[in-house]
N, C-alpha and C. Protein backbone atom coordinates (compact mmCIF):
# COMPACT_ATOMS: atom_id res chain seq x y z
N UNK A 1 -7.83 -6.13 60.27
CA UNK A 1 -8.42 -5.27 61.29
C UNK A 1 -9.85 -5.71 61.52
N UNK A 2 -10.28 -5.75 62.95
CA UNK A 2 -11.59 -6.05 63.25
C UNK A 2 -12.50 -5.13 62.66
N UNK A 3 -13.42 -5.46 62.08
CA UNK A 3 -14.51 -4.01 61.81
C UNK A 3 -15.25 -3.39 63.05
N UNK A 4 -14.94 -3.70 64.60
CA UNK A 4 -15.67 -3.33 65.61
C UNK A 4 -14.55 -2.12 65.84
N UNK A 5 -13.12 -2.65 65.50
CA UNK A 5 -11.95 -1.52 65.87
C UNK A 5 -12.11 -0.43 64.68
N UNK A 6 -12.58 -0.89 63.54
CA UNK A 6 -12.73 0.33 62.40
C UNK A 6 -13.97 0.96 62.33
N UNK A 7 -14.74 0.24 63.28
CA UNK A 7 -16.17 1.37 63.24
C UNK A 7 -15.77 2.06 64.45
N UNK A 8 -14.62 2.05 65.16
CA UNK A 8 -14.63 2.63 66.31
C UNK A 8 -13.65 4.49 66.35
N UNK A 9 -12.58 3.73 65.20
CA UNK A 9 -12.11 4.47 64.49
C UNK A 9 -12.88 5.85 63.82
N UNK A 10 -13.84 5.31 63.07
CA UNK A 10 -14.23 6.39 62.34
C UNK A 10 -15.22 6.96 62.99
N UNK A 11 -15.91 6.22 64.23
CA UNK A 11 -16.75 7.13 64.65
C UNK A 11 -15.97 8.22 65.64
N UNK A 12 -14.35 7.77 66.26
CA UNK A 12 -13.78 8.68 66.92
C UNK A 12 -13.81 9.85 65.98
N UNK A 13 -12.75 9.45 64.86
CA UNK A 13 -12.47 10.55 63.44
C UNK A 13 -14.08 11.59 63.45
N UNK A 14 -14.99 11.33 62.68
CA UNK A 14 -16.34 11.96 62.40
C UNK A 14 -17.04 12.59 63.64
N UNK A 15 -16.53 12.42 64.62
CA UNK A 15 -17.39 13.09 66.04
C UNK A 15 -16.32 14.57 66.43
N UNK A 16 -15.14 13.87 66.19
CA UNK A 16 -14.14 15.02 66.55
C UNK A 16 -13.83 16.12 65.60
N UNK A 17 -13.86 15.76 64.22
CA UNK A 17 -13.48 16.50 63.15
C UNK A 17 -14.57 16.41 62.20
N UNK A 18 -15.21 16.54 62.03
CA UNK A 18 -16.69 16.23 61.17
C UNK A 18 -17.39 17.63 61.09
N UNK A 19 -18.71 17.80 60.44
CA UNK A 19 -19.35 18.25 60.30
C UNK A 19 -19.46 19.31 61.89
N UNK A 20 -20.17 18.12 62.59
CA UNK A 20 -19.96 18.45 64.04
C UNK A 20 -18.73 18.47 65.05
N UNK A 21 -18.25 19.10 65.13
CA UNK A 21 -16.85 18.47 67.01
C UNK A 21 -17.61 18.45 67.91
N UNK A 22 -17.62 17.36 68.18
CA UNK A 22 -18.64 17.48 69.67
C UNK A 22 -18.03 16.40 70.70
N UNK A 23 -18.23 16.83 71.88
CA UNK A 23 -17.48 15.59 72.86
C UNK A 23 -18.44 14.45 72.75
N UNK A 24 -17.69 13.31 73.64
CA UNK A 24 -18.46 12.31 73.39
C UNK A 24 -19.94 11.91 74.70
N UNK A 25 -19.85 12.94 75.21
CA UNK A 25 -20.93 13.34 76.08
C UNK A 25 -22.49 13.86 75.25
N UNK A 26 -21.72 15.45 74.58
CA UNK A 26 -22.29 15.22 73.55
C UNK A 26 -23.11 14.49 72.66
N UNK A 27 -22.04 13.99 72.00
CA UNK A 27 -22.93 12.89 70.97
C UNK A 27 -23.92 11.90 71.99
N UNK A 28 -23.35 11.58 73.10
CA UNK A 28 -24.53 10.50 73.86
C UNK A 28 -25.86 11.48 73.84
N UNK A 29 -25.57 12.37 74.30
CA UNK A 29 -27.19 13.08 75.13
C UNK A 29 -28.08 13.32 73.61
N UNK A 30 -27.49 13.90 72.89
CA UNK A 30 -27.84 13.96 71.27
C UNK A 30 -28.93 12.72 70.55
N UNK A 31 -27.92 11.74 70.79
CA UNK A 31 -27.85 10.38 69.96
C UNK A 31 -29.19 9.29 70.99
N UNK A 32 -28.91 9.72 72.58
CA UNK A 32 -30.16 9.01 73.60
C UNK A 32 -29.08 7.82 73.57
N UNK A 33 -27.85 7.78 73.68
CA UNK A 33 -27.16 6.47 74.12
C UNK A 33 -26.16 7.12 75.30
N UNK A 34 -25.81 6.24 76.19
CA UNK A 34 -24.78 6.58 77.49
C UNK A 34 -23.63 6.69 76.86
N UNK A 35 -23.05 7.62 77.32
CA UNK A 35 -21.48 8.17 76.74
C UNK A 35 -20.73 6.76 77.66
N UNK A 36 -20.65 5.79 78.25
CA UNK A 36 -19.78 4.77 78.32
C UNK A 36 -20.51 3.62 77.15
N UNK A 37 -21.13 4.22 76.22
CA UNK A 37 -21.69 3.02 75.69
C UNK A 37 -20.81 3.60 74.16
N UNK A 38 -20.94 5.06 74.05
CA UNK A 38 -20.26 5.74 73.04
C UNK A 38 -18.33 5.49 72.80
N UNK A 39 -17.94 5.62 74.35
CA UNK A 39 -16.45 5.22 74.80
C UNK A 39 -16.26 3.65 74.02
N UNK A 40 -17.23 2.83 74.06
CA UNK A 40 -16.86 1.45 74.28
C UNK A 40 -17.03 1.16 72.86
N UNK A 41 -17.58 1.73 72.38
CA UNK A 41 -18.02 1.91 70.51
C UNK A 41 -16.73 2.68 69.86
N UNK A 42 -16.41 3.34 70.86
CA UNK A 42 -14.87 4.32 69.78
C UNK A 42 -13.48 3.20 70.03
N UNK A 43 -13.85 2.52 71.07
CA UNK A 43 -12.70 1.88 71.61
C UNK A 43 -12.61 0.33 70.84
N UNK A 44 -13.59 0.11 70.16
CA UNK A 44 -13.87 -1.21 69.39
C UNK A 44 -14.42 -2.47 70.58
N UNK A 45 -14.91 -1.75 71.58
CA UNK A 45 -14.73 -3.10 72.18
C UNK A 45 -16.27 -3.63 72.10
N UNK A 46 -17.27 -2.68 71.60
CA UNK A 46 -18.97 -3.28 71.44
C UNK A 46 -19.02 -2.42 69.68
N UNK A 47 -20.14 -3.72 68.97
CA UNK A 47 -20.31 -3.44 67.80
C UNK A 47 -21.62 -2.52 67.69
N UNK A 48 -22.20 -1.61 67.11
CA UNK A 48 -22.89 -1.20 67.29
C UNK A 48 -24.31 -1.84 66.44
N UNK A 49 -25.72 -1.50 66.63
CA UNK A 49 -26.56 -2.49 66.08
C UNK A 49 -27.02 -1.45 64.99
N UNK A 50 -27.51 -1.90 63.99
CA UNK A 50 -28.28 -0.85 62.98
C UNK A 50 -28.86 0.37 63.49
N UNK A 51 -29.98 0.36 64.52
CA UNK A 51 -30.85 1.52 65.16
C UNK A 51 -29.52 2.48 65.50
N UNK A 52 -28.63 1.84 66.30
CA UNK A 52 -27.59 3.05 66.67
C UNK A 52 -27.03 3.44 65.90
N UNK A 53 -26.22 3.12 64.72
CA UNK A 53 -25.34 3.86 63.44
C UNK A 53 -26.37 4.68 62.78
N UNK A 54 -27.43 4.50 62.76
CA UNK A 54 -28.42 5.53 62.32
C UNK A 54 -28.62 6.54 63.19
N UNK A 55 -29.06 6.26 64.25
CA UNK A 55 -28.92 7.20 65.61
C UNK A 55 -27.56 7.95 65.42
N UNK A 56 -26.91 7.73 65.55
CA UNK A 56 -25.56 8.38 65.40
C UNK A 56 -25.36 9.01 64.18
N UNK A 57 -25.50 8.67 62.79
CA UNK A 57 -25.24 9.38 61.78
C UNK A 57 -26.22 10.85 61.80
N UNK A 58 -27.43 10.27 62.21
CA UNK A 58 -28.51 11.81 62.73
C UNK A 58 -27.30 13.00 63.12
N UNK A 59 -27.04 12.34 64.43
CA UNK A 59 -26.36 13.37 65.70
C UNK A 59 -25.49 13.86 64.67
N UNK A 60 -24.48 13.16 63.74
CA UNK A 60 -22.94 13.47 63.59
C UNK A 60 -23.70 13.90 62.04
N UNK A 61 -24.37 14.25 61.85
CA UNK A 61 -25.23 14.94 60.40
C UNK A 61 -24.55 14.18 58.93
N UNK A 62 -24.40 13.15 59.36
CA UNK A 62 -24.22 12.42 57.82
C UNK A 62 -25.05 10.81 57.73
N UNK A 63 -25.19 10.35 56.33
CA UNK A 63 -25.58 9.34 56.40
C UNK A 63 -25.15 8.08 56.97
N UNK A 64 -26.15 6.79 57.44
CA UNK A 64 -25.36 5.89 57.74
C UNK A 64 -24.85 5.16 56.86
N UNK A 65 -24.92 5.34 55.51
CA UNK A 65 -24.63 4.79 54.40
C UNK A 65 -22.63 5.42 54.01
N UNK A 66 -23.16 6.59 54.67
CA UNK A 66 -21.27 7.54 54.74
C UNK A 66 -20.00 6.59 56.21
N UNK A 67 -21.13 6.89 57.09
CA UNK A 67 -20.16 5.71 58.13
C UNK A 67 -19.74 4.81 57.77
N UNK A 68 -20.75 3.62 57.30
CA UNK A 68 -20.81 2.45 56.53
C UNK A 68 -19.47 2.20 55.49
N UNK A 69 -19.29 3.45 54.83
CA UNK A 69 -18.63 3.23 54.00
C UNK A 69 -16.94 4.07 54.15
N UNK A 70 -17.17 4.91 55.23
CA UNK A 70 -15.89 5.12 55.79
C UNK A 70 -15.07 3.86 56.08
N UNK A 71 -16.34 3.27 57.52
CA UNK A 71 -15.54 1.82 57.83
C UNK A 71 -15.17 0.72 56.96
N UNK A 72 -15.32 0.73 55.65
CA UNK A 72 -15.17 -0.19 54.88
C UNK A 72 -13.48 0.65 54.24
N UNK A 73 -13.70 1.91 54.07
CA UNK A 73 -12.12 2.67 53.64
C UNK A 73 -11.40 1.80 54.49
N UNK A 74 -12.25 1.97 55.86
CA UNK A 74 -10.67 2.07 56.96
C UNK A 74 -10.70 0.32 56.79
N UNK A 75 -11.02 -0.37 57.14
CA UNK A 75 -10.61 -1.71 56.49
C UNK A 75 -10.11 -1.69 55.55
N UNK A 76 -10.46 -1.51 54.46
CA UNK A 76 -9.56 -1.57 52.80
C UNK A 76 -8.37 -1.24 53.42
N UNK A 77 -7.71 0.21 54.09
CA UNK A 77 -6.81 0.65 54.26
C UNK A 77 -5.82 -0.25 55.13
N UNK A 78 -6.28 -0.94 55.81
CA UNK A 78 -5.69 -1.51 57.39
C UNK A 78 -6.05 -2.93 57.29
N UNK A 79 -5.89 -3.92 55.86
CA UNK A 79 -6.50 -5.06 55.79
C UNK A 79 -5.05 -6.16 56.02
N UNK A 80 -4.22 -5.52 56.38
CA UNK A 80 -2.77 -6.35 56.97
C UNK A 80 -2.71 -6.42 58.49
N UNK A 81 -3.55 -5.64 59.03
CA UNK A 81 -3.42 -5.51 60.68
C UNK A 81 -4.57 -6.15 61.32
């Protein structure tokens, strides 16, 4: 599995069911990134850069060290696909 498709993964998972549920409108206006920039990040198709997974862990109230290491689950988990 690409890690752009498993960071995309867990940031869908953690925005919807997390701490916070928040749409992905939401999290943009929150986070100061465009919700087609948020879409394109859940969808795996753009990787996100350090400043933003931090930006984002703010919004979604966990560390980026917790994302970080979600996406590494979801790889471990999905390392045949």
């Amino acid at each position: 599995m690409d890690i752009k498709i498993a960071f995309g993964r867990v940031l869908r998972n953690v925005r919807k069911h997390g701490k916070k549920k928040m749409s992905q409108e939401h999290l943009a206006l929150e986070a100061d990134i465009d919700r087609a920039h948020i879409s394109k990040l859940e969808q795996g198709a753009f990787q996100p850069t350090l400043a933003t997974v931090f930006d984002l862990a703010r919004v979604l109230e966990c560390t980026p060290a917790e994302l970080v290491e979600l996406v590494d689950k979801e790889l471990q988990a999905n390392q045949d696909t």
